[in-house]
PDB file of N, CA and C in Angstrom:
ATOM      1  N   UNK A   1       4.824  -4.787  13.919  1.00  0.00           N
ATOM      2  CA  UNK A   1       4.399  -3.552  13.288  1.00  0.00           C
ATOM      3  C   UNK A   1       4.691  -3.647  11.789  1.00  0.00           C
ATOM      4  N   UNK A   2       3.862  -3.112  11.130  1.00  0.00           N
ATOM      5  CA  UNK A   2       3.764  -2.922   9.544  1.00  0.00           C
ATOM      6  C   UNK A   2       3.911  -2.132   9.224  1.00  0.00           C
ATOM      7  N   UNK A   3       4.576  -1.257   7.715  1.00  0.00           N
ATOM      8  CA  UNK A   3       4.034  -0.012   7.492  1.00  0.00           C
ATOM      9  C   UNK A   3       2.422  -0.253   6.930  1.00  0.00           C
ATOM     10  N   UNK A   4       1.978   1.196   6.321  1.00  0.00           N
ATOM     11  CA  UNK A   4       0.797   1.480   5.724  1.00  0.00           C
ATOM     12  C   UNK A   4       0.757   2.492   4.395  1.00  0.00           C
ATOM     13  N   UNK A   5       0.034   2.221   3.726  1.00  0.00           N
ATOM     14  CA  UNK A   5       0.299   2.809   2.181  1.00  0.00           C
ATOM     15  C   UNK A   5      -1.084   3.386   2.329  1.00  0.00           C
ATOM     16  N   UNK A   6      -0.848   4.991   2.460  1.00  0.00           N
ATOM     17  CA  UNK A   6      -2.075   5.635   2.565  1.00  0.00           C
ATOM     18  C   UNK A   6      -3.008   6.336   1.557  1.00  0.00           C
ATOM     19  N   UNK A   7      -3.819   7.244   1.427  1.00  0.00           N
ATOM     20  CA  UNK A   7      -4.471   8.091   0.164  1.00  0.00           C
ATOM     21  C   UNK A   7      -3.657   8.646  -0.642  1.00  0.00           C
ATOM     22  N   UNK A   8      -2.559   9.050  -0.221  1.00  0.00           N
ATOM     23  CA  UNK A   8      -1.760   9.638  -1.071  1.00  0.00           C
ATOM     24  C   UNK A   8      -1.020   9.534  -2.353  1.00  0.00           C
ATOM     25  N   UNK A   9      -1.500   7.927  -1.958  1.00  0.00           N
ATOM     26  CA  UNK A   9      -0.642   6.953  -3.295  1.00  0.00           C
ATOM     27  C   UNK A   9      -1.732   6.959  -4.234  1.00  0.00           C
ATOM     28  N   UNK A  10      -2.859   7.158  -4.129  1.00  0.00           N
ATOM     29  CA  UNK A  10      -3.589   6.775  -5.108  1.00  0.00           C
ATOM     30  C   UNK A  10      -3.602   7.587  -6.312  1.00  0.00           C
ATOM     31  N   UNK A  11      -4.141   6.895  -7.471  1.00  0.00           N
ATOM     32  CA  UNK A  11      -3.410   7.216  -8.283  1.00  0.00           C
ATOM     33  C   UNK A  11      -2.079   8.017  -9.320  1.00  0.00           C
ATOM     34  N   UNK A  12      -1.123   7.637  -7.717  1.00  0.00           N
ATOM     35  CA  UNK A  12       0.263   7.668  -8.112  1.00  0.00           C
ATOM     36  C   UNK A  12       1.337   6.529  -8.481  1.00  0.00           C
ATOM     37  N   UNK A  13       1.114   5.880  -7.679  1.00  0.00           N
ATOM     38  CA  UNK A  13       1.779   4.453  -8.083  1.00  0.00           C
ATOM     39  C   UNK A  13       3.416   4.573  -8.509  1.00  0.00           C
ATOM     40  N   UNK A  14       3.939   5.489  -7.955  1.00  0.00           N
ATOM     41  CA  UNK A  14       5.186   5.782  -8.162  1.00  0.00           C
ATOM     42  C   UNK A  14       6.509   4.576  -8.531  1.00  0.00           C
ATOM     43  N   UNK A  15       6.330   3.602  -7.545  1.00  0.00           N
ATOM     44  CA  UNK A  15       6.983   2.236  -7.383  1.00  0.00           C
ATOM     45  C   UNK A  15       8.548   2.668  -6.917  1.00  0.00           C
ATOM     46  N   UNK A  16       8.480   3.655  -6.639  1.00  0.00           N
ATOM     47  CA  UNK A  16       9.779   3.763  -5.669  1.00  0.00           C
ATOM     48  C   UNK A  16      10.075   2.868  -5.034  1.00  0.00           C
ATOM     49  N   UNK A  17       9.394   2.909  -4.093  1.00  0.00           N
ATOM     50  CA  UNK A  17       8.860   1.840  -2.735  1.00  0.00           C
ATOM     51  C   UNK A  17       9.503   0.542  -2.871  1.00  0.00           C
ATOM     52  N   UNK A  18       8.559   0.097  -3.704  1.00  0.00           N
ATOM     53  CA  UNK A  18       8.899  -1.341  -4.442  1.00  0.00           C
ATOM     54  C   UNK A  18       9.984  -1.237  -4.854  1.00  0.00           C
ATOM     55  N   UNK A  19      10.962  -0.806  -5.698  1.00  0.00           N
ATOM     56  CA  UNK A  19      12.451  -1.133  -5.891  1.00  0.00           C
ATOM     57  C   UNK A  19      12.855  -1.047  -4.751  1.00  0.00           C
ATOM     58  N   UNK A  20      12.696  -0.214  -3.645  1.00  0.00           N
ATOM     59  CA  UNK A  20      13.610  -0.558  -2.321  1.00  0.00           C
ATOM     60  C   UNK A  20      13.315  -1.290  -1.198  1.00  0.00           C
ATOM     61  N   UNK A  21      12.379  -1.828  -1.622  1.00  0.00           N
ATOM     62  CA  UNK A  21      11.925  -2.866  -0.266  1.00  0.00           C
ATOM     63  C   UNK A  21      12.961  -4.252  -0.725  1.00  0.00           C
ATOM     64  N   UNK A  22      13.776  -4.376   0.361  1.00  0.00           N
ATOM     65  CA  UNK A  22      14.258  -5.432   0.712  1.00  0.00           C
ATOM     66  C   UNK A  22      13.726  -7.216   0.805  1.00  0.00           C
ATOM     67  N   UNK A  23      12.458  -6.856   1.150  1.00  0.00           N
ATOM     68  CA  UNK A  23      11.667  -8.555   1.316  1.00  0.00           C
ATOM     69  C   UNK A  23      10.359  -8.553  -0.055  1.00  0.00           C
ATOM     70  N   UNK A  24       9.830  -7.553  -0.608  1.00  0.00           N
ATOM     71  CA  UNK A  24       9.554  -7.112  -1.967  1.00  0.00           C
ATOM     72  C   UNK A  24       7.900  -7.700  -1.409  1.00  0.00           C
ATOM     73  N   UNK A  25       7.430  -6.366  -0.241  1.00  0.00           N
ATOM     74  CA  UNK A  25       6.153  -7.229   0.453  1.00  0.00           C
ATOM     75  C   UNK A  25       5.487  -5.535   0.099  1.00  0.00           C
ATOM     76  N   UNK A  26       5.967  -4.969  -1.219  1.00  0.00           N
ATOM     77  CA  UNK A  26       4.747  -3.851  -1.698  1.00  0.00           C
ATOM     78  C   UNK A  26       4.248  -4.555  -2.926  1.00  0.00           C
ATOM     79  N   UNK A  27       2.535  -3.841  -3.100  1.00  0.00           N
ATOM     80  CA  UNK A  27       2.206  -4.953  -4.418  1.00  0.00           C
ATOM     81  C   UNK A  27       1.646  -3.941  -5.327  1.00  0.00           C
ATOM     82  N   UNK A  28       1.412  -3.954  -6.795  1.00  0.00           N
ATOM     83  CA  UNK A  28       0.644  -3.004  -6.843  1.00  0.00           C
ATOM     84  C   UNK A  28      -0.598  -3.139  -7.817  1.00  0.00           C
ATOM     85  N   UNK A  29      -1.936  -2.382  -6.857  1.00  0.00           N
ATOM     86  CA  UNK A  29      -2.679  -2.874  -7.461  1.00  0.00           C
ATOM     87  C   UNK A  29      -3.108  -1.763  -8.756  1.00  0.00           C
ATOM     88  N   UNK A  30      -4.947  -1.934  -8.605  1.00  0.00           N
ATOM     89  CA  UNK A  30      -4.886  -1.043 -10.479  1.00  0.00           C
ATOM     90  C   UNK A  30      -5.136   0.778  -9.653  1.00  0.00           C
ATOM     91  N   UNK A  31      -5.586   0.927  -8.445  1.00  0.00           N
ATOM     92  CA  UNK A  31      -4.978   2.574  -8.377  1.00  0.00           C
ATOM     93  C   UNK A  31      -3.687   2.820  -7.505  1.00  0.00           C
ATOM     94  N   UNK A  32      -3.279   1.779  -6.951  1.00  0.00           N
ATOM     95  CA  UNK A  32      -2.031   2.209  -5.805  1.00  0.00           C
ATOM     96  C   UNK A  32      -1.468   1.455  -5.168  1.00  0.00           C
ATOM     97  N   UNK A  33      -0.536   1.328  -4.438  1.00  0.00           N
ATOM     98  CA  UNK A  33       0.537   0.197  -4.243  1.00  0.00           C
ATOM     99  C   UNK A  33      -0.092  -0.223  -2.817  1.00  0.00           C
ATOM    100  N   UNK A  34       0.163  -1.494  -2.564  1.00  0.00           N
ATOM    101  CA  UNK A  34      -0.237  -1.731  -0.774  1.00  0.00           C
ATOM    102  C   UNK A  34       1.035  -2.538  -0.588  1.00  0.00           C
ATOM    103  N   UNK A  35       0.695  -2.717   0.790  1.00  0.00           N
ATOM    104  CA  UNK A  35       1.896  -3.431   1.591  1.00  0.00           C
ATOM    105  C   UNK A  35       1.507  -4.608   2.383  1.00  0.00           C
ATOM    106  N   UNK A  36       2.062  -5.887   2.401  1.00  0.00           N
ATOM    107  CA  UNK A  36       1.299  -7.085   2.545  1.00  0.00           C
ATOM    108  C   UNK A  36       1.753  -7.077   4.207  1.00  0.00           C
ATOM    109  N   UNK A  37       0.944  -6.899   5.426  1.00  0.00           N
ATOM    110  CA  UNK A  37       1.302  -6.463   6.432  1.00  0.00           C
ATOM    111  C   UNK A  37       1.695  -8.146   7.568  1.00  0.00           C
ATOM    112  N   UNK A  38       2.026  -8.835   6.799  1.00  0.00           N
ATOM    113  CA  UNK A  38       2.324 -10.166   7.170  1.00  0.00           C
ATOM    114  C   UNK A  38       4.093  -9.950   6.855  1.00  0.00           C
ATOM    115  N   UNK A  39       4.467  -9.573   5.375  1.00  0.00           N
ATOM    116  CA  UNK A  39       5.474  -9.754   4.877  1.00  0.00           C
ATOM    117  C   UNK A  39       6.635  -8.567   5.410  1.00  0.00           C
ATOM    118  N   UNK A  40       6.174  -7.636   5.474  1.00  0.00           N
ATOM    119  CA  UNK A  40       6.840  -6.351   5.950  1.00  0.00           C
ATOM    120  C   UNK A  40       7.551  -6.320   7.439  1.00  0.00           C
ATOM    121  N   UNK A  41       9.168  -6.534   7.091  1.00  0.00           N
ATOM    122  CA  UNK A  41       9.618  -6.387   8.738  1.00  0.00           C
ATOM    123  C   UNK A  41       9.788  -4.880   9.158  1.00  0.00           C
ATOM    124  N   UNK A  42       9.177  -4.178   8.531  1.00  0.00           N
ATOM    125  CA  UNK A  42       9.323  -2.540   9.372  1.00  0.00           C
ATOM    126  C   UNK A  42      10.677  -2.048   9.367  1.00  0.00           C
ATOM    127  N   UNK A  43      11.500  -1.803   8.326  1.00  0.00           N
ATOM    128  CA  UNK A  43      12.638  -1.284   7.880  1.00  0.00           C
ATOM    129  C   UNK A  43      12.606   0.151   7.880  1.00  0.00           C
ATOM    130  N   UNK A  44      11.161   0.554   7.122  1.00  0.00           N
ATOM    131  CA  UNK A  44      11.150   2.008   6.749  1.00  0.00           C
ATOM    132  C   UNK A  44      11.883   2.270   5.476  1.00  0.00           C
ATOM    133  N   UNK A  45      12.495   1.809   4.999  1.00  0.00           N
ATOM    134  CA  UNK A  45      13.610   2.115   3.422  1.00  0.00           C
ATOM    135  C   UNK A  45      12.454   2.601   2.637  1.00  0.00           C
ATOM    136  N   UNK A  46      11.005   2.192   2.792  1.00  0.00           N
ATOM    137  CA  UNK A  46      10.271   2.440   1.600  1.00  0.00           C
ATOM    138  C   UNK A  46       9.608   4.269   2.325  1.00  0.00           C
ATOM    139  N   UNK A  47       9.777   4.543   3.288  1.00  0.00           N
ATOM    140  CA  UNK A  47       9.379   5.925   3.961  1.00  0.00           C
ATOM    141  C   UNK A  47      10.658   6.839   3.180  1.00  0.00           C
ATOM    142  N   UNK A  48      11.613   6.745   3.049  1.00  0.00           N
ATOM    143  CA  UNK A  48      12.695   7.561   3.096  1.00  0.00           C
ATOM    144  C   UNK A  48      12.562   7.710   1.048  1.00  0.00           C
ATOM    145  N   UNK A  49      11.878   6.820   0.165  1.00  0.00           N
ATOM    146  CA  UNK A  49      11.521   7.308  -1.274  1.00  0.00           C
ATOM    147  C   UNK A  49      10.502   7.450  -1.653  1.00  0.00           C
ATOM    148  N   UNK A  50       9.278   7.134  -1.043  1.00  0.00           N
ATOM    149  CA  UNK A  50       7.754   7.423  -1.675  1.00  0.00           C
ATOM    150  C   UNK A  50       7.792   9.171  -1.539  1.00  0.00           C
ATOM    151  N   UNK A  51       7.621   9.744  -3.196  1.00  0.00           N
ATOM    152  CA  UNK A  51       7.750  10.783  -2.943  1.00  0.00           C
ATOM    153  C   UNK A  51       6.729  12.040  -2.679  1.00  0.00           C
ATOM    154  N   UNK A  52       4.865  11.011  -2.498  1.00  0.00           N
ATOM    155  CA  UNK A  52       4.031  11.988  -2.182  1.00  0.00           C
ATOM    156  C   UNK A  52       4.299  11.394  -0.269  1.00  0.00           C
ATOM    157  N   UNK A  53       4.769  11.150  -0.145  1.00  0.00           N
ATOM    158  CA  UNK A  53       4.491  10.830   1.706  1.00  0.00           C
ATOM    159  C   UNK A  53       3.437   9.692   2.326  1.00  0.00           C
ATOM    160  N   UNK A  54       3.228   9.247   1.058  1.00  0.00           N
ATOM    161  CA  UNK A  54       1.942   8.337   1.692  1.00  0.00           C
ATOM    162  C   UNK A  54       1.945   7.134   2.499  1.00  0.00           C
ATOM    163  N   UNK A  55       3.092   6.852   3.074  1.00  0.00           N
ATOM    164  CA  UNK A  55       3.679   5.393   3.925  1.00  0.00           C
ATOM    165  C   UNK A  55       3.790   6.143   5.212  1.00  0.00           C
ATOM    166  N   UNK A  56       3.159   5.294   5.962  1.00  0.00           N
ATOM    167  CA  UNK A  56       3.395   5.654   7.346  1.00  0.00           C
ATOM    168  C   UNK A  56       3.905   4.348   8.331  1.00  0.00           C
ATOM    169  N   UNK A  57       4.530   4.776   9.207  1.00  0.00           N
ATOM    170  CA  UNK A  57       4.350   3.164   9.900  1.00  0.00           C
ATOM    171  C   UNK A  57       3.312   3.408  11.034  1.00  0.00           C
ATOM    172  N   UNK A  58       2.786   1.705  11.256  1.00  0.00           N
ATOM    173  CA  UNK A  58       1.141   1.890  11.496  1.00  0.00           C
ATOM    174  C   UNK A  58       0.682   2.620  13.017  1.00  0.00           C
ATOM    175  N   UNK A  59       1.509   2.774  13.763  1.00  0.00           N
ATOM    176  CA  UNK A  59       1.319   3.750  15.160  1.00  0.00           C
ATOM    177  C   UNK A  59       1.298   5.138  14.614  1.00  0.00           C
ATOM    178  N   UNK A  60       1.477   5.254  13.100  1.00  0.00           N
ATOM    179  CA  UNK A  60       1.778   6.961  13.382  1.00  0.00           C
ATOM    180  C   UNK A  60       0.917   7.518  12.012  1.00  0.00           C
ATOM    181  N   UNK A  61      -0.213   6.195  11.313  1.00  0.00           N
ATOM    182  CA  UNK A  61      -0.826   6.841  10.448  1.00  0.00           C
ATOM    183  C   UNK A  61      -1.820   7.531  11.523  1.00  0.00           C
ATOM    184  N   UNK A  62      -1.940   9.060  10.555  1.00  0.00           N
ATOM    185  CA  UNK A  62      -3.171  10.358  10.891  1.00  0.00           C
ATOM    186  C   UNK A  62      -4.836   9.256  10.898  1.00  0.00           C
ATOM    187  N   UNK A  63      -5.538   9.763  11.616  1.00  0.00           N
ATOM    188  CA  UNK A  63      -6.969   9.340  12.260  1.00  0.00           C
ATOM    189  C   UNK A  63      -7.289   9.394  11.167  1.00  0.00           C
ATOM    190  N   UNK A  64      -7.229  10.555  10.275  1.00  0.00           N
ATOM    191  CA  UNK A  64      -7.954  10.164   8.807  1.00  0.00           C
ATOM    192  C   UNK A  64      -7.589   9.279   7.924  1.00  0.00           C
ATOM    193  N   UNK A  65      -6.657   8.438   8.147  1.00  0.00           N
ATOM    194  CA  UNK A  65      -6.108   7.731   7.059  1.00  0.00           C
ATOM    195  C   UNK A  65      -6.059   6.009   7.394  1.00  0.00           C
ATOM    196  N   UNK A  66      -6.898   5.979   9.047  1.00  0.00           N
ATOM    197  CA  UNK A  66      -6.912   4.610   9.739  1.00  0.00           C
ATOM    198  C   UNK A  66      -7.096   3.558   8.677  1.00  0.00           C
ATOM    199  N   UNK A  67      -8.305   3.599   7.875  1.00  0.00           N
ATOM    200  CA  UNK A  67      -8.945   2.788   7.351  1.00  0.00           C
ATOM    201  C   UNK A  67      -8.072   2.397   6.461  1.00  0.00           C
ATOM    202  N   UNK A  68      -7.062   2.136   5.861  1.00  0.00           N
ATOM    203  CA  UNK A  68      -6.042   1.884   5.013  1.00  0.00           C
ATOM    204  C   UNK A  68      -5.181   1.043   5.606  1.00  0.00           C
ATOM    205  N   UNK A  69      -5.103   1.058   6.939  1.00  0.00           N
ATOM    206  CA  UNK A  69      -4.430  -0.538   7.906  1.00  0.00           C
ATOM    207  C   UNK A  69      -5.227  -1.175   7.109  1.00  0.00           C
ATOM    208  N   UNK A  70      -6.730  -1.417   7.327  1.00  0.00           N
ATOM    209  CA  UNK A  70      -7.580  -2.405   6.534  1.00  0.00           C
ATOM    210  C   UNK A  70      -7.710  -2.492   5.206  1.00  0.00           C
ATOM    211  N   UNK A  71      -7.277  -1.353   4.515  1.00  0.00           N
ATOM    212  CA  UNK A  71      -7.124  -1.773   3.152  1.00  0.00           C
ATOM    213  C   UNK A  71      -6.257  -2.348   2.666  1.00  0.00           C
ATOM    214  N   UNK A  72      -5.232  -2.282   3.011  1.00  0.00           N
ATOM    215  CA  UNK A  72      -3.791  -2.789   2.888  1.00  0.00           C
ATOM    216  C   UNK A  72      -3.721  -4.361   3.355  1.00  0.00           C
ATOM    217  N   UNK A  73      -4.706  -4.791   3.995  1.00  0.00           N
ATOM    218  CA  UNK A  73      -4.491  -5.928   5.135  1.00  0.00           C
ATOM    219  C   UNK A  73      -5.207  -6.706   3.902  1.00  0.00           C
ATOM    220  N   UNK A  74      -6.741  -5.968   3.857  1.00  0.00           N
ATOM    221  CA  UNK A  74      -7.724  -6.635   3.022  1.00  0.00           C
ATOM    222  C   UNK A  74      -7.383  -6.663   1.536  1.00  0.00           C
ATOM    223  N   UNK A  75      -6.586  -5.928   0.798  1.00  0.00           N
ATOM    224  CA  UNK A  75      -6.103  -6.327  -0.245  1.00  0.00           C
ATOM    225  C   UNK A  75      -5.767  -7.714  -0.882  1.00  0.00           C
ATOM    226  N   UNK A  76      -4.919  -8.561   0.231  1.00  0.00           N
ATOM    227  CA  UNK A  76      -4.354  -9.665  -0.270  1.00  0.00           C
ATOM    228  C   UNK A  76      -5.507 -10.866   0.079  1.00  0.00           C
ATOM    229  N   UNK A  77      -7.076 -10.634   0.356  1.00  0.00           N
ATOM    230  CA  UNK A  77      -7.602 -11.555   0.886  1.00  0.00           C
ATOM    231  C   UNK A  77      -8.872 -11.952  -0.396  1.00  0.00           C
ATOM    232  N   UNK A  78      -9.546 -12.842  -0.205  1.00  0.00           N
ATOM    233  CA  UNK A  78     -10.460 -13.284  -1.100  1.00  0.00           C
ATOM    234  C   UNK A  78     -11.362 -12.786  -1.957  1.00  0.00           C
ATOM    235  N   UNK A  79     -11.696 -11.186  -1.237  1.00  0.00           N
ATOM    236  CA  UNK A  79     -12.438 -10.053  -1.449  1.00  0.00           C
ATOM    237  C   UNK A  79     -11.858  -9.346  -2.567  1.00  0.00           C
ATOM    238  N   UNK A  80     -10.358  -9.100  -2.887  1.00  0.00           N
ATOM    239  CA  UNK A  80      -9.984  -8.357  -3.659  1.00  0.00           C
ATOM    240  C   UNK A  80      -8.997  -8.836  -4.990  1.00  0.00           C
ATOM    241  N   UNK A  81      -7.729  -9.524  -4.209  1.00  0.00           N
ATOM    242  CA  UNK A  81      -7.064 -10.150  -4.866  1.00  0.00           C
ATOM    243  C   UNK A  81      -7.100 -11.719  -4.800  1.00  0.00           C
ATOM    244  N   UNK A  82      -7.208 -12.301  -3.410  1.00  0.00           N
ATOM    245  CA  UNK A  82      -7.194 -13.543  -3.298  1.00  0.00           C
ATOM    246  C   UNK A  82      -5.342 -14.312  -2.799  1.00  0.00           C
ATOM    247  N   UNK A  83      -4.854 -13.452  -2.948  1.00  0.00           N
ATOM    248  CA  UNK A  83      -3.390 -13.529  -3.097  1.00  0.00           C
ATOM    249  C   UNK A  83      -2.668 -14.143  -2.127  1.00  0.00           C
ATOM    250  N   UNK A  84      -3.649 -14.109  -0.618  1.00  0.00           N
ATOM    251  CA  UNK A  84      -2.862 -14.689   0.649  1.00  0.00           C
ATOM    252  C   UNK A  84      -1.793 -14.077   0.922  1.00  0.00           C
ATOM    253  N   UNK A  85      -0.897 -14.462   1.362  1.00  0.00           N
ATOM    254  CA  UNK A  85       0.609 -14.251   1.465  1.00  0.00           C
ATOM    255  C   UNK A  85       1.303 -14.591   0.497  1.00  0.00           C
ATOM    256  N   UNK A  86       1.489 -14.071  -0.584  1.00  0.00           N
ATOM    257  CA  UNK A  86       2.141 -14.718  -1.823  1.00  0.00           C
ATOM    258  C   UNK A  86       3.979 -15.052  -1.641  1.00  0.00           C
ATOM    259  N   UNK A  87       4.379 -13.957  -0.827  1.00  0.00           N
ATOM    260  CA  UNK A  87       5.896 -14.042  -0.525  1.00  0.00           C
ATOM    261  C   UNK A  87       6.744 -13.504  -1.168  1.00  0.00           C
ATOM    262  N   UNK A  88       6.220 -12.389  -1.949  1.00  0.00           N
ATOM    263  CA  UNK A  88       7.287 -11.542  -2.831  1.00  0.00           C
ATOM    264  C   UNK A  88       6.602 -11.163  -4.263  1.00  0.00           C
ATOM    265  N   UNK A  89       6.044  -9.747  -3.881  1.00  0.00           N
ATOM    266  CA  UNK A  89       5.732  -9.087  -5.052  1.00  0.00           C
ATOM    267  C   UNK A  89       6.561  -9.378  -6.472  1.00  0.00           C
ATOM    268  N   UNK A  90       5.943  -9.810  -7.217  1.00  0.00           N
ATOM    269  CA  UNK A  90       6.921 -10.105  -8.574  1.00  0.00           C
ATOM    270  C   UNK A  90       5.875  -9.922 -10.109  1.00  0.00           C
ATOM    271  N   UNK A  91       5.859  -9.929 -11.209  1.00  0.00           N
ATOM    272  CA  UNK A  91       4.760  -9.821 -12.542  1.00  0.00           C
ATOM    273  C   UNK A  91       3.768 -10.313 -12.156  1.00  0.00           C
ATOM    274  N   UNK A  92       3.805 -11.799 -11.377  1.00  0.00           N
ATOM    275  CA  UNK A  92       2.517 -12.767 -11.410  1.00  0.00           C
ATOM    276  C   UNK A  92       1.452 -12.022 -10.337  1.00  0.00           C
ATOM    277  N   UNK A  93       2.277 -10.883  -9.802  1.00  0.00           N
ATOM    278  CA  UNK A  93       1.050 -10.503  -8.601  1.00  0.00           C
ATOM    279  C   UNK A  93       1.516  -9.127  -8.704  1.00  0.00           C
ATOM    280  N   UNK A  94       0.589  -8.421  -9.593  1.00  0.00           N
ATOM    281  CA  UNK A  94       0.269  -7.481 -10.235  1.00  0.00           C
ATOM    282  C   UNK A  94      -1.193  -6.981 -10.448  1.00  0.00           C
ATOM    283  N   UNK A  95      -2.027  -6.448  -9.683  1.00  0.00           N
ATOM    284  CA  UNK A  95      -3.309  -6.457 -10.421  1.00  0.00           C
ATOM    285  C   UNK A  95      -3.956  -5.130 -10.875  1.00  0.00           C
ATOM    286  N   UNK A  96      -4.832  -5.317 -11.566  1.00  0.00           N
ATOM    287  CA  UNK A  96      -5.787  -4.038 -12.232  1.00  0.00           C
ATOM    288  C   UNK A  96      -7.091  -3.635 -10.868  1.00  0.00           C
ATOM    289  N   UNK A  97      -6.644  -4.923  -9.639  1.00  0.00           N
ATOM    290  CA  UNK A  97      -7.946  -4.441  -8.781  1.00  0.00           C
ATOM    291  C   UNK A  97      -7.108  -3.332  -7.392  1.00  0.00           C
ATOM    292  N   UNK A  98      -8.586  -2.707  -6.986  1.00  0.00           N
ATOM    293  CA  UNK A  98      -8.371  -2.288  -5.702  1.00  0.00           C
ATOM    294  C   UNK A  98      -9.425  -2.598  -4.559  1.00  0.00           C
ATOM    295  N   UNK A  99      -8.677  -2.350  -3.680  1.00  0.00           N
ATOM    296  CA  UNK A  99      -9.468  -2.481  -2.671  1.00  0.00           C
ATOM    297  C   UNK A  99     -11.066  -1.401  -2.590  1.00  0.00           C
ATOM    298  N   UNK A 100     -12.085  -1.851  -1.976  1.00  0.00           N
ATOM    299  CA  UNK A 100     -13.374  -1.177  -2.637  1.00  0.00           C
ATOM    300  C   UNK A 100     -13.312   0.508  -1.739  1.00  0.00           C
ATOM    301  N   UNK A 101     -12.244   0.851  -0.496  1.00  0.00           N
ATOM    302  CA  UNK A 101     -12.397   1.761  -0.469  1.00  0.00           C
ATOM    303  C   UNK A 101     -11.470   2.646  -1.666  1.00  0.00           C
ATOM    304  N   UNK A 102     -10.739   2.017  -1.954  1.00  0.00           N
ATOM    305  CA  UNK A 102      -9.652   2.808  -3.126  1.00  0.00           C
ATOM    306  C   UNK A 102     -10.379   2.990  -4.325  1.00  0.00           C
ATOM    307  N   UNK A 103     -10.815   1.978  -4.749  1.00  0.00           N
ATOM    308  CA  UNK A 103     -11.846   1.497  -5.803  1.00  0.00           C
ATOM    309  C   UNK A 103     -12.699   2.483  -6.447  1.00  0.00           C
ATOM    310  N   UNK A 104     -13.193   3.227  -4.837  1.00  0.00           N
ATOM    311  CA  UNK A 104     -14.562   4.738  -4.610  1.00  0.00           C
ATOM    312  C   UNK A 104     -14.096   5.558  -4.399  1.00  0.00           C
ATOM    313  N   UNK A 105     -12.458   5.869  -4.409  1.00  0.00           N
ATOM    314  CA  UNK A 105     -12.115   7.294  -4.026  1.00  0.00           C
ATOM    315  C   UNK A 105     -12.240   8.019  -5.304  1.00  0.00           C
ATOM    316  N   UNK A 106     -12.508   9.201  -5.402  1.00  0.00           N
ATOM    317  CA  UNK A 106     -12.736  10.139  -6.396  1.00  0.00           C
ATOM    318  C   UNK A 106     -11.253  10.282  -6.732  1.00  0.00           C
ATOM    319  N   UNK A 107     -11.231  10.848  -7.852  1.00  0.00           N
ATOM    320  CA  UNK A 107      -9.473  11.462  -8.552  1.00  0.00           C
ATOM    321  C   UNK A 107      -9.366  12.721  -7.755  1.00  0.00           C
ATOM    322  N   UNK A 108      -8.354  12.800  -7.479  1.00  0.00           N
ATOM    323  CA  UNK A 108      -7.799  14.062  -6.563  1.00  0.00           C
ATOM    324  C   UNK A 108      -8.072  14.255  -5.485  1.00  0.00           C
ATOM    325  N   UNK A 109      -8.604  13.032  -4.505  1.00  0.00           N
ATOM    326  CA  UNK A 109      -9.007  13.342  -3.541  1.00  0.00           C
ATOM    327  C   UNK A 109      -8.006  12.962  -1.934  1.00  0.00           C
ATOM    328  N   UNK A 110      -6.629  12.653  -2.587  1.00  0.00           N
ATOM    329  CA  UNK A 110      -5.644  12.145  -2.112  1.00  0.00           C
ATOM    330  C   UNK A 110      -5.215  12.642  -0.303  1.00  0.00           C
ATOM    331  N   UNK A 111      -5.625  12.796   0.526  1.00  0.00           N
ATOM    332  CA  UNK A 111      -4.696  13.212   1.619  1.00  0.00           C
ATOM    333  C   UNK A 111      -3.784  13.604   1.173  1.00  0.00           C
ATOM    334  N   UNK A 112      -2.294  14.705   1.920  1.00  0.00           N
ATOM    335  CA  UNK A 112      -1.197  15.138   1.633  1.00  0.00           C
ATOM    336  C   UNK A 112      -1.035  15.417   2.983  1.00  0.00           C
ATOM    337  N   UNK A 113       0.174  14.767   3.449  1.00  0.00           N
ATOM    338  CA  UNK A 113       0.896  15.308   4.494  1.00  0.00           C
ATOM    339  C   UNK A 113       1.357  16.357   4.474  1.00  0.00           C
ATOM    340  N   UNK A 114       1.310  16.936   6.064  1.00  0.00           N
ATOM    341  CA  UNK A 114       1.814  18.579   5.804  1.00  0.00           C
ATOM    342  C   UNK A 114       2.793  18.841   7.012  1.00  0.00           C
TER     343      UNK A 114
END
């Protein structure tokens, strides 16, 4: 199991997350952070500081927010970043891209947990 970095992050990019992830498997791209779902041992540390709610772990993201397993997955692949499994978010893997559903989300159109 992985977590998932949902609508909520977008254009927030807080990087909470990322200082507390332990194996450093959040990345961030140019509207919002993802989570490399290879690298992530399912700790949760990054649920307990993202402070719009947008991490779920992946049995318990909302029906509306499915498609973000695949964005998150598809992020690190040839389509977007190219990145593979890099093994630890660090400067060199940083990008200005997103994934093409993030890419098309309108500003403010964020999900919010309730």
């Amino acid at each position: 199991m992985a977590h998932i970095i949902a609508s909520a992050c977008i254009d927030v990019k807080d990087g909470a997350c990322q200082q507390v992830c332990p194996v450093e498997c959040i990345y961030e791209g140019g509207r919002m952070m993802y989570i490399h779902p290879e690298e992530c041992i399912d700790c949760g540390i990054c649920l307990s500081v993202c402070p719009v709610q947008a991490i779920y772990a992946d049995d318990e993201l909302p029906a509306a927010e499915t498609a973000f397993a695949a964005a998150n997955a598809e992020f690190f692949g040839p389509q977007v970043t190219g990145w593979g499994a890099p093994g630890g978010a660090d400067s060199s893997h940083v990008s200005d891209r997103d994934h093409p559903l993030v890419a098309a989300a309108p500003a403010g159109t964020a999900l919010q947990r309730t």
